[in-house]
Protein backbone atom coordinates (compact mmCIF):
# COMPACT_ATOMS: atom_id res chain seq x y z
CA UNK A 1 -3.23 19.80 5.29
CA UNK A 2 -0.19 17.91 5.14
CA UNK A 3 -0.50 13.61 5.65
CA UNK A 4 1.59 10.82 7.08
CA UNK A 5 1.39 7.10 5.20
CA UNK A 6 2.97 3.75 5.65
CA UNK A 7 2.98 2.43 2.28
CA UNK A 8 4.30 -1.22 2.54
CA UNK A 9 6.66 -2.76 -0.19
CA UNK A 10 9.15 -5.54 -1.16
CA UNK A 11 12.27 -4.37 -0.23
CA UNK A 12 14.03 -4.58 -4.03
CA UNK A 13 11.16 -2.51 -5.12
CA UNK A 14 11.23 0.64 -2.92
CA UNK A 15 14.94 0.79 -3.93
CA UNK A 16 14.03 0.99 -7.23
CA UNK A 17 11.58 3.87 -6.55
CA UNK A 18 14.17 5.24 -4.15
CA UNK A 19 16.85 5.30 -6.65
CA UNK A 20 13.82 6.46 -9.76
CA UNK A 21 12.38 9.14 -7.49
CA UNK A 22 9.21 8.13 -7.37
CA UNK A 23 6.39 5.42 -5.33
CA UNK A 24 3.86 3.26 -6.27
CA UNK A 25 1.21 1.71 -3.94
CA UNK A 26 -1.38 -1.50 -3.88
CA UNK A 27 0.60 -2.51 -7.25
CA UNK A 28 0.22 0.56 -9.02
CA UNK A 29 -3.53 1.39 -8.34
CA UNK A 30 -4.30 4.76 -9.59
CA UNK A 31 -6.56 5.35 -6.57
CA UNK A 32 -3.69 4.77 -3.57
CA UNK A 33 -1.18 6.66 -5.87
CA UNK A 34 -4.17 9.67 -6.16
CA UNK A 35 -4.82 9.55 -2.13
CA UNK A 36 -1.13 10.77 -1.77
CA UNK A 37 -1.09 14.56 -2.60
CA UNK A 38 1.83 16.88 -2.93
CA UNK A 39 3.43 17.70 0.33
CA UNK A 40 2.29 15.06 2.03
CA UNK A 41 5.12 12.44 3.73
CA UNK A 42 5.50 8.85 2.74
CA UNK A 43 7.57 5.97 4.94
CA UNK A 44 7.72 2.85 3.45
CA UNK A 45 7.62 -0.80 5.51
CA UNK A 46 9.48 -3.78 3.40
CA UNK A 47 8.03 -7.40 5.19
CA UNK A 48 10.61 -8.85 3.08
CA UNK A 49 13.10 -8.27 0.17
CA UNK A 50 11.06 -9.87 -2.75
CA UNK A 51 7.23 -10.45 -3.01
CA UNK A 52 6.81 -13.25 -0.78
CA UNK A 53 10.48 -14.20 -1.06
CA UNK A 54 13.89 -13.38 -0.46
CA UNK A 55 14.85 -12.44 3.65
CA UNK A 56 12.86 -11.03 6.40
CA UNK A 57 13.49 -7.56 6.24
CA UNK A 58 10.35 -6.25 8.74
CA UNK A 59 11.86 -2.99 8.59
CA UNK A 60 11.00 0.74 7.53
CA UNK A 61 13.22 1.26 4.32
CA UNK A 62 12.75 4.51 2.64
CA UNK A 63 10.71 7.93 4.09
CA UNK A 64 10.38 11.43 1.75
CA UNK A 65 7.99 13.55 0.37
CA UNK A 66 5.79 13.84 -2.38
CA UNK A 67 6.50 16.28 -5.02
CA UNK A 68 4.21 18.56 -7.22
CA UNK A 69 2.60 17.03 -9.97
CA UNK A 70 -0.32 14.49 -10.99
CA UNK A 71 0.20 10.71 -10.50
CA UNK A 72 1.37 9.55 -13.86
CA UNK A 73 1.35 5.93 -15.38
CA UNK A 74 5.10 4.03 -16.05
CA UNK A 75 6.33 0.52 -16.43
CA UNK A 76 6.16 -2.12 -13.87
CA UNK A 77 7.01 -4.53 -15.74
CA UNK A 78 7.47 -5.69 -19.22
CA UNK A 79 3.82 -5.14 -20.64
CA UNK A 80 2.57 -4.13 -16.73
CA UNK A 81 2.47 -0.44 -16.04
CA UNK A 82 1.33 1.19 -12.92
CA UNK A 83 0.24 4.79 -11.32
CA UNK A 84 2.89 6.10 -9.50
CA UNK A 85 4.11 9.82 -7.33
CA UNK A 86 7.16 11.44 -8.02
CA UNK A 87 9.10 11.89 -4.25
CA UNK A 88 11.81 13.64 -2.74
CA UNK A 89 13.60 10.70 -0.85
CA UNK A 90 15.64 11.15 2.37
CA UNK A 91 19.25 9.84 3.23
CA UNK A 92 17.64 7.68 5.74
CA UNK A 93 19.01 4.11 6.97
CA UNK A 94 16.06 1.13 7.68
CA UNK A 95 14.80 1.14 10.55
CA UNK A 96 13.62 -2.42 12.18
CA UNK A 97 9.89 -2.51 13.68
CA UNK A 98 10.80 -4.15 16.50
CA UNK A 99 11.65 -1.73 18.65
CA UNK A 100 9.52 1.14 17.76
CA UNK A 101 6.64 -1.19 18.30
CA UNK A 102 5.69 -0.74 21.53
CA UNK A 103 5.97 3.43 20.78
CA UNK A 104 3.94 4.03 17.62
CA UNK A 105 0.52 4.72 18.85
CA UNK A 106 -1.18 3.45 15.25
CA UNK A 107 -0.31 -0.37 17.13
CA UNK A 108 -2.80 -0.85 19.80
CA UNK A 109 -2.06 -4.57 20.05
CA UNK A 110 1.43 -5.60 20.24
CA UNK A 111 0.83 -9.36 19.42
CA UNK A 112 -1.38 -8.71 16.42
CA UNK A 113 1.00 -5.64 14.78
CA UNK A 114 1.31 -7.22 11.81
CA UNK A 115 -2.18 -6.83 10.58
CA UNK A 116 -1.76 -2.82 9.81
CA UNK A 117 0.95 -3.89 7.31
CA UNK A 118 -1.76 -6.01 5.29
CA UNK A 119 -3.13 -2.59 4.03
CA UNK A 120 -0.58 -1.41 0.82
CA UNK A 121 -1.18 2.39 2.07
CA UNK A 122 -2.65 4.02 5.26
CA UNK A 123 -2.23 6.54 7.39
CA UNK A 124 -0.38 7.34 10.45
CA UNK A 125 -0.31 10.52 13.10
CA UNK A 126 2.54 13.25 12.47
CA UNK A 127 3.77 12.06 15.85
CA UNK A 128 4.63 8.59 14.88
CA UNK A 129 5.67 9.58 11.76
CA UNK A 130 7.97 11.91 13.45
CA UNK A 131 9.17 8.66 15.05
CA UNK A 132 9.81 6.79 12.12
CA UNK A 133 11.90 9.62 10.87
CA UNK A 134 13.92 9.81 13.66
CA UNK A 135 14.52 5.97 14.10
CA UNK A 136 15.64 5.96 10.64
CA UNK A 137 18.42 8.81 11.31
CA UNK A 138 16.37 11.32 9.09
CA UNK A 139 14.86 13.32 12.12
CA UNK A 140 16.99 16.36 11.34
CA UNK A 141 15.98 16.23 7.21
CA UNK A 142 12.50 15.99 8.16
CA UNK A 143 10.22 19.18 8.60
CA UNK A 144 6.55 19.53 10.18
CA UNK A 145 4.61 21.88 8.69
């Protein structure tokens, strides 16, 4: 059965895995990577562009699909590896939380909405995903099963 996950990244690090092909989550854990199976859909949310730095992003910033295959390990950084998915990534433009947050039914509480984004990976319905996909113009390259 196909799943839907948030996985929440700096903003200069999903383009790296957007540009690489693949994504990492909770800093390369080999658990989060291993709860993503093939087939499954991945959107991720960027806070901001660096780790604590850089500009507010707050906005969805890549979506796709995982690919076949077993998580595999790869540099991080120099002397840091991590567990990572190889993905299928969409042509898809980033989409700003704002206004999709009083429509995605994972955010019961509108002044506390930032709390979901403190997990690095969890899972959302196939209706809001559907949601993200369209908000980041990639509604027509996305497929439910």
């Amino acid at each position: 059965m196909t799943s839907y996950w948030i996985g929440v990244a700096a903003g200069n690090h999903v383009a790296v895995a957007v540009a690489e092909g693949f994504a990492m989550f909770a800093h390369g854990r080999h658990a989060a990577a291993k709860r993503v199976q093939p087939g499954d859909w991945v959107a991720y949310y960027s806070p901001r562009e660096g780790i604590n730095a850089g500009a507010l992003l707050r906005s969805f910033t890549a979506i796709g699909m995982a690919l076949e295959g077993e998580v595999a390990e790869r540099q991080m950084l120099p002397g840091v590896t991590g567990w990572y998915r190889r993905m299928r990534w969409l042509d898809a433009a980033p989409a700003s939380i704002y206004p999709l947050l009083d429509r995605l039914a994972f955010i019961k509480d509108r002044q506390h909405w930032g709390m979901h984004f403190r997990k690095s990976l969890f899972k959302v319905g196939d209706e809001d995903f559907a949601l993200l996909a369209e908000a980041m113009g990639a509604g027509k390259q996305f497929r439910q099963p």
